[in-house]
PDB file of N, CA and C in Angstrom:
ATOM      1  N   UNK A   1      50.878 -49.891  12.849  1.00  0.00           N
ATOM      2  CA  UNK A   1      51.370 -50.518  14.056  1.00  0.00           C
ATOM      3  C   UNK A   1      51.294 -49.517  15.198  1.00  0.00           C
ATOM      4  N   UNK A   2      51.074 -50.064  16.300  1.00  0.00           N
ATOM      5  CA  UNK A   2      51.095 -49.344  17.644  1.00  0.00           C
ATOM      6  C   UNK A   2      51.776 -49.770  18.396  1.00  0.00           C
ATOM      7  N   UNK A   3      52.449 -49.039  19.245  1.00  0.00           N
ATOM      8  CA  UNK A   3      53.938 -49.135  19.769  1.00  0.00           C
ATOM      9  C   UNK A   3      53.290 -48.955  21.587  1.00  0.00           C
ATOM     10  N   UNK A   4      53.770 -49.435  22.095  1.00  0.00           N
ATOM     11  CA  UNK A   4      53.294 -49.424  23.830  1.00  0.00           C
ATOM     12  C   UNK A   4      54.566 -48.326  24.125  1.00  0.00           C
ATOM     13  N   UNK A   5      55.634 -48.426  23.406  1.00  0.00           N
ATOM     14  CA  UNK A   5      56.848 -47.729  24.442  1.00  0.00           C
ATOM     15  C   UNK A   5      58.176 -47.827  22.950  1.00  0.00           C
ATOM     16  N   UNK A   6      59.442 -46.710  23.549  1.00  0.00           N
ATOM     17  CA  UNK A   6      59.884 -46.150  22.832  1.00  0.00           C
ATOM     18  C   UNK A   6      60.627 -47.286  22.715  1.00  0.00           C
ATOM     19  N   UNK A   7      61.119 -48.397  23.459  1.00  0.00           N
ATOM     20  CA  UNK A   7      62.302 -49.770  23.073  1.00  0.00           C
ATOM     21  C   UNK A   7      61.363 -50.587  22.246  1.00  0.00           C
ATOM     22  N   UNK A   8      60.205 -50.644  22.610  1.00  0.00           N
ATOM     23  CA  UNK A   8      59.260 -51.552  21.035  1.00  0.00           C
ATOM     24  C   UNK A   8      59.114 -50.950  20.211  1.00  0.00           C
ATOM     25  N   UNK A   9      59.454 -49.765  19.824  1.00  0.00           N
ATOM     26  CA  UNK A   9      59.190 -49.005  18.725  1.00  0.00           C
ATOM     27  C   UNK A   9      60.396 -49.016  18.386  1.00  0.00           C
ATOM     28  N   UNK A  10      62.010 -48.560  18.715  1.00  0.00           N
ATOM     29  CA  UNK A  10      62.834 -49.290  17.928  1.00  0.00           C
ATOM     30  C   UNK A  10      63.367 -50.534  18.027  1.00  0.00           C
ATOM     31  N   UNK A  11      62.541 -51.811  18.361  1.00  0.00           N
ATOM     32  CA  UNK A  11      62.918 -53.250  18.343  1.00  0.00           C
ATOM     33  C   UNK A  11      61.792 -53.686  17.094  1.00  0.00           C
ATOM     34  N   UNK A  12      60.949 -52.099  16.767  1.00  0.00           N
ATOM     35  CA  UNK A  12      60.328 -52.575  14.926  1.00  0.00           C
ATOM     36  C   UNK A  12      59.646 -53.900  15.015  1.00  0.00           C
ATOM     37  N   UNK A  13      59.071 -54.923  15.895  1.00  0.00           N
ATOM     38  CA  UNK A  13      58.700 -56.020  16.271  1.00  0.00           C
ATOM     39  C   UNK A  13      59.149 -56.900  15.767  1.00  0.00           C
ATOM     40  N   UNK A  14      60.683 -56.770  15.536  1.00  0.00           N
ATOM     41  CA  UNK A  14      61.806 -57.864  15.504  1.00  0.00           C
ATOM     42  C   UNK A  14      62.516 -57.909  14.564  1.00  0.00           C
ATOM     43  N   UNK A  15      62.372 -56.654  13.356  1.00  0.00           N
ATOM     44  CA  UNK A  15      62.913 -56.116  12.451  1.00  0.00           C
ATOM     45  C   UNK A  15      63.553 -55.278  12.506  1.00  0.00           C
ATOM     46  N   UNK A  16      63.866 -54.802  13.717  1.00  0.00           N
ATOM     47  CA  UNK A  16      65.217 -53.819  14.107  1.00  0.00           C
ATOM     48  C   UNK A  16      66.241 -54.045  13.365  1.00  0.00           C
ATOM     49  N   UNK A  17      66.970 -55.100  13.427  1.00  0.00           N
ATOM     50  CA  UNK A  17      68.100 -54.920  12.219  1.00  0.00           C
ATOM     51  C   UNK A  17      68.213 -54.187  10.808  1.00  0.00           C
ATOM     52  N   UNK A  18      67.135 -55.347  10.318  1.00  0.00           N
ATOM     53  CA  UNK A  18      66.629 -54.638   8.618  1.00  0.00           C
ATOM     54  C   UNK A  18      66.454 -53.454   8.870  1.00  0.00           C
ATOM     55  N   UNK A  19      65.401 -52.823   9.686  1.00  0.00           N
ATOM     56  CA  UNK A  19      64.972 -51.560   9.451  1.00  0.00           C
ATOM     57  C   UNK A  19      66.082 -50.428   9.791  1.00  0.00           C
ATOM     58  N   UNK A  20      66.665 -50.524  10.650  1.00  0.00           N
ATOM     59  CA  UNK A  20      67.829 -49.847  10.902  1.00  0.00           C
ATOM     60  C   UNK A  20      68.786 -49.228  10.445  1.00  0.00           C
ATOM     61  N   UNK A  21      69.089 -50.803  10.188  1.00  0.00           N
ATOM     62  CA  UNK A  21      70.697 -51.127   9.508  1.00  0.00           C
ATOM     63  C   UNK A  21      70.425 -50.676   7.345  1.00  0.00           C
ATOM     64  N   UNK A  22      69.012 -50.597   7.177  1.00  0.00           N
ATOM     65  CA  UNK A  22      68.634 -49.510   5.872  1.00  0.00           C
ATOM     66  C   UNK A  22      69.144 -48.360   6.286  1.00  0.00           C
ATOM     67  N   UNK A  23      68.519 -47.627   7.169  1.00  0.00           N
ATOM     68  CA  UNK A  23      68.138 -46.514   7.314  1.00  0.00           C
ATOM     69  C   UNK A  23      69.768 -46.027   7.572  1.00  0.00           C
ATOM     70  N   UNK A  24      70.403 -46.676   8.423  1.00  0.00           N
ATOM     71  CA  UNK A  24      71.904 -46.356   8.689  1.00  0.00           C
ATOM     72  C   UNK A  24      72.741 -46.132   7.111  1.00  0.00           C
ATOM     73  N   UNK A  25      72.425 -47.337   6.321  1.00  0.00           N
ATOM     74  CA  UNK A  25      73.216 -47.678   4.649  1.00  0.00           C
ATOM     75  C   UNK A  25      73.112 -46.347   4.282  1.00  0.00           C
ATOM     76  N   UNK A  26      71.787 -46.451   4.420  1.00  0.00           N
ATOM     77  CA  UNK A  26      71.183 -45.209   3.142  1.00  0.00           C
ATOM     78  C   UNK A  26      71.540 -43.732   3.831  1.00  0.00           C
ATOM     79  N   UNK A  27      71.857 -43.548   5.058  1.00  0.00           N
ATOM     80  CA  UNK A  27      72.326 -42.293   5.831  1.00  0.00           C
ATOM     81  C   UNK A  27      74.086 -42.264   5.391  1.00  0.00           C
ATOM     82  N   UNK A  28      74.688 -43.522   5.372  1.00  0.00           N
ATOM     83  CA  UNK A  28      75.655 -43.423   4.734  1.00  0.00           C
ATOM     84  C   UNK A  28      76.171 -42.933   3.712  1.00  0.00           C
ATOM     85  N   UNK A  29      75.307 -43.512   2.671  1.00  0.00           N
ATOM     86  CA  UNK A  29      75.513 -43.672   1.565  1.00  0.00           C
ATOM     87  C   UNK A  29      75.226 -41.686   1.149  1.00  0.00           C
ATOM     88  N   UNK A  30      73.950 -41.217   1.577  1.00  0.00           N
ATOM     89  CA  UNK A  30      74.173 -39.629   1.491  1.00  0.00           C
ATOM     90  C   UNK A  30      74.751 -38.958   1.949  1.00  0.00           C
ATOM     91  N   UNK A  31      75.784 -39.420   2.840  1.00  0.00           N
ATOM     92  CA  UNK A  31      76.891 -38.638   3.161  1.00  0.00           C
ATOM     93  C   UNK A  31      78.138 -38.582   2.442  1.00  0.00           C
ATOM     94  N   UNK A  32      78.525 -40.051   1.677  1.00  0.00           N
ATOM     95  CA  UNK A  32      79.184 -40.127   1.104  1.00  0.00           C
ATOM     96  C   UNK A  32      79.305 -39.376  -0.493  1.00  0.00           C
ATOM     97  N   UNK A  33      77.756 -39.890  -0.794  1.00  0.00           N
ATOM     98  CA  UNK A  33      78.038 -39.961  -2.264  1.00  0.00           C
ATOM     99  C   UNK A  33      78.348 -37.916  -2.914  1.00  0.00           C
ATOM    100  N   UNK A  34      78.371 -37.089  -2.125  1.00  0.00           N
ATOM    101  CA  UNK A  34      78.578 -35.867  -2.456  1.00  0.00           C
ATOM    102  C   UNK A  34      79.951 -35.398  -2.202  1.00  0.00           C
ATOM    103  N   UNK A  35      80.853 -36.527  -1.541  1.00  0.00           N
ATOM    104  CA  UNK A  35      82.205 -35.850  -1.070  1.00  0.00           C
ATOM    105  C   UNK A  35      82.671 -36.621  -2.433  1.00  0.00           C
ATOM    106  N   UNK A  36      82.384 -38.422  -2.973  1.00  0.00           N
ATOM    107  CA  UNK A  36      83.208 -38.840  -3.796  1.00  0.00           C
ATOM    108  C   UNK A  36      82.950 -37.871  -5.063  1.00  0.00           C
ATOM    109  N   UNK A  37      81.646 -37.466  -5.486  1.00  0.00           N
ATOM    110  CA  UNK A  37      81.362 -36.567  -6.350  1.00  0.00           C
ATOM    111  C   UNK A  37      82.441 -35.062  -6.306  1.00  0.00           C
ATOM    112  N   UNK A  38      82.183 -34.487  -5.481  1.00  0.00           N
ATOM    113  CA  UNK A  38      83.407 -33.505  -5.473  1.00  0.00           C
ATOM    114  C   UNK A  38      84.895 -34.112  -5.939  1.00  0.00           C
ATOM    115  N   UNK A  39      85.126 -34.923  -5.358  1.00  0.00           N
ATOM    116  CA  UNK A  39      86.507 -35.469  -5.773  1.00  0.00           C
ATOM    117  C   UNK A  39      86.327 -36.069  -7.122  1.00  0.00           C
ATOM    118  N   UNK A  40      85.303 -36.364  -7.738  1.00  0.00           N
ATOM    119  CA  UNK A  40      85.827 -36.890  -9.378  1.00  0.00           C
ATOM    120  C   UNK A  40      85.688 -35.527 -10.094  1.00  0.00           C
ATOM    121  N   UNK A  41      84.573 -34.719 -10.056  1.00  0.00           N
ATOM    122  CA  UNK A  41      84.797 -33.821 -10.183  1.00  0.00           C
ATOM    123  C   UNK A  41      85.982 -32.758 -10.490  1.00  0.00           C
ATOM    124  N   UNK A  42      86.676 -32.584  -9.066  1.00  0.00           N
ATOM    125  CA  UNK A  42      88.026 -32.073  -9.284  1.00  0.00           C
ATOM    126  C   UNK A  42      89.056 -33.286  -9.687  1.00  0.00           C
ATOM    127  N   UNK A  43      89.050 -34.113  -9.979  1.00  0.00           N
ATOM    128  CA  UNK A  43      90.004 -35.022 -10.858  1.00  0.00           C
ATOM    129  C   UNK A  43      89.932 -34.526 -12.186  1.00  0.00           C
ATOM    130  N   UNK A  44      88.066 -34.386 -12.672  1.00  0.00           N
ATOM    131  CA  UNK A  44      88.202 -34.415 -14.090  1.00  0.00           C
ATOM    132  C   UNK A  44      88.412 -33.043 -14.905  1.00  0.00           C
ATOM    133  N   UNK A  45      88.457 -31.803 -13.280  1.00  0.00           N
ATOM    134  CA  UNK A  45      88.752 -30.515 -13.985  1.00  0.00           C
ATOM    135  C   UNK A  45      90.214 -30.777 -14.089  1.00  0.00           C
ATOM    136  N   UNK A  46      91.115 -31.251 -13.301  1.00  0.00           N
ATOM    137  CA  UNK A  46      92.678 -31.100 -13.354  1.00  0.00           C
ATOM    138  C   UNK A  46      92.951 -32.105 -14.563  1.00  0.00           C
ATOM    139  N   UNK A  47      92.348 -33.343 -15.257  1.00  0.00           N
ATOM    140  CA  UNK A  47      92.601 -33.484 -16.088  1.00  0.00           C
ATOM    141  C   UNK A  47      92.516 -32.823 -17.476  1.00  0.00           C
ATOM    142  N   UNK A  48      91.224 -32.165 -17.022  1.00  0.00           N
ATOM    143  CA  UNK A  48      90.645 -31.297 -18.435  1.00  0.00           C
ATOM    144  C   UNK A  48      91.908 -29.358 -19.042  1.00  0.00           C
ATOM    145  N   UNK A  49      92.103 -29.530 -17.599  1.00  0.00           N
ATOM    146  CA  UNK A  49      93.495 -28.488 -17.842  1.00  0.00           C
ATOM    147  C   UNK A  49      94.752 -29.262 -18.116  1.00  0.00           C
ATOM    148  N   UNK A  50      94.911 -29.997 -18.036  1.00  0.00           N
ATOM    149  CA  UNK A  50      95.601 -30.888 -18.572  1.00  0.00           C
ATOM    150  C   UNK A  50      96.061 -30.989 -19.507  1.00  0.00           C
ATOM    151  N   UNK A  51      94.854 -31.729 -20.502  1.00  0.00           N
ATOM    152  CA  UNK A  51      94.731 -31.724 -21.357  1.00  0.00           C
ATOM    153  C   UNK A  51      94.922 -30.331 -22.401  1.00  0.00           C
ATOM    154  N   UNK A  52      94.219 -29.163 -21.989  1.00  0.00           N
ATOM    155  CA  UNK A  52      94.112 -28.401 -22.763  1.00  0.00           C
ATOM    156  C   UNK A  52      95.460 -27.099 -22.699  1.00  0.00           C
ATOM    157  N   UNK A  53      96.334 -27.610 -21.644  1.00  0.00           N
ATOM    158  CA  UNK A  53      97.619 -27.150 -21.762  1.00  0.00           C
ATOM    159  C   UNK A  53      98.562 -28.169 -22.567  1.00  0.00           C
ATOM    160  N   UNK A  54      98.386 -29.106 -23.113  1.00  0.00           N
ATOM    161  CA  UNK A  54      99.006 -30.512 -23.451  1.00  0.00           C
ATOM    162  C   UNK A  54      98.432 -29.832 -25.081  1.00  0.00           C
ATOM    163  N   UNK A  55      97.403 -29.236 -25.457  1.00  0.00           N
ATOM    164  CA  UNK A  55      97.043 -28.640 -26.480  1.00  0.00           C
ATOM    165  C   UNK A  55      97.596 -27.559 -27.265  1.00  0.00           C
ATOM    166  N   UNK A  56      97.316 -26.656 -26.304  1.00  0.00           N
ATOM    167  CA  UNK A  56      98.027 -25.685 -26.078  1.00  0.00           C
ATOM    168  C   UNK A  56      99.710 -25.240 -26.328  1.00  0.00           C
ATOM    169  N   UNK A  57     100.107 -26.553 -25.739  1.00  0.00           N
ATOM    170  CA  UNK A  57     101.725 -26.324 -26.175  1.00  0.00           C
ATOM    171  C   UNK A  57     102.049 -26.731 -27.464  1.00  0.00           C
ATOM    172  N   UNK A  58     101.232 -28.186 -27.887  1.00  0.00           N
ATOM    173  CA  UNK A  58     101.561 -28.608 -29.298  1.00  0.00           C
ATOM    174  C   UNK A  58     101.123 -27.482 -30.498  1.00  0.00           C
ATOM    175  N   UNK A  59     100.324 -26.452 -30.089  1.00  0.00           N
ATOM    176  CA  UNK A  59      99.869 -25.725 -31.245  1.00  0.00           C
ATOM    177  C   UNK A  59     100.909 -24.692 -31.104  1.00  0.00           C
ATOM    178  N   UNK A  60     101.562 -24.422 -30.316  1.00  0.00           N
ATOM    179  CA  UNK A  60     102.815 -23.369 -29.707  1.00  0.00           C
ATOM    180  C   UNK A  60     103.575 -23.731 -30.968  1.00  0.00           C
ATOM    181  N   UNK A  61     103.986 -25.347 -31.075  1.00  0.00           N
ATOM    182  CA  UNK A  61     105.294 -25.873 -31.339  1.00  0.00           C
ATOM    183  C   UNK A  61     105.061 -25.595 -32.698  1.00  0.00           C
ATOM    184  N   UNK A  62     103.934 -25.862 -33.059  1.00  0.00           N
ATOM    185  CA  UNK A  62     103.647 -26.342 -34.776  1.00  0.00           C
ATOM    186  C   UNK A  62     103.536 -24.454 -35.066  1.00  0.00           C
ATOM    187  N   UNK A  63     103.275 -23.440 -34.835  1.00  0.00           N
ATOM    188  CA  UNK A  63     103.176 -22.043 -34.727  1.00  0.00           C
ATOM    189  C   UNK A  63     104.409 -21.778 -35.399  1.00  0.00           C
ATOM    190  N   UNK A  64     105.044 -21.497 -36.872  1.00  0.00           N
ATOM    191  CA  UNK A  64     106.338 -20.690 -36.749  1.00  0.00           C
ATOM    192  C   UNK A  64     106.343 -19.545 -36.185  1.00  0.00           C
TER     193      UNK A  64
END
């Protein structure tokens, strides 16, 4: 495609929305998906100490 000017080139020849409103999702979506990752992440280390202090104490108890 050949574009006369920079408002027909983003009016995409009438697919501005679609094309856009992708490009916006998907700009979203890589911004997001590395912060929710950090956060399960540190959920599943604080569970995993958790757990292994929850271990930890029961082998304490059973220890004469």
């Amino acid at each position: 495609m050949n574009w006369g000017s920079a408002s027909e080139f983003f009016a995409m020849g009438g697919h501005a929305l679609y094309v856009w409103g992708s490009y916006g999702a998907c700009a979203l979506l890589m911004v997001v998906e590395p912060i929710l990752a950090r956060k399960r992440r540190s959920q599943a280390l604080t569970e995993l100490k958790r757990e292994i202090r929850a271990n930890q104490d029961s082998q304490d108890e059973t220890t004469p």
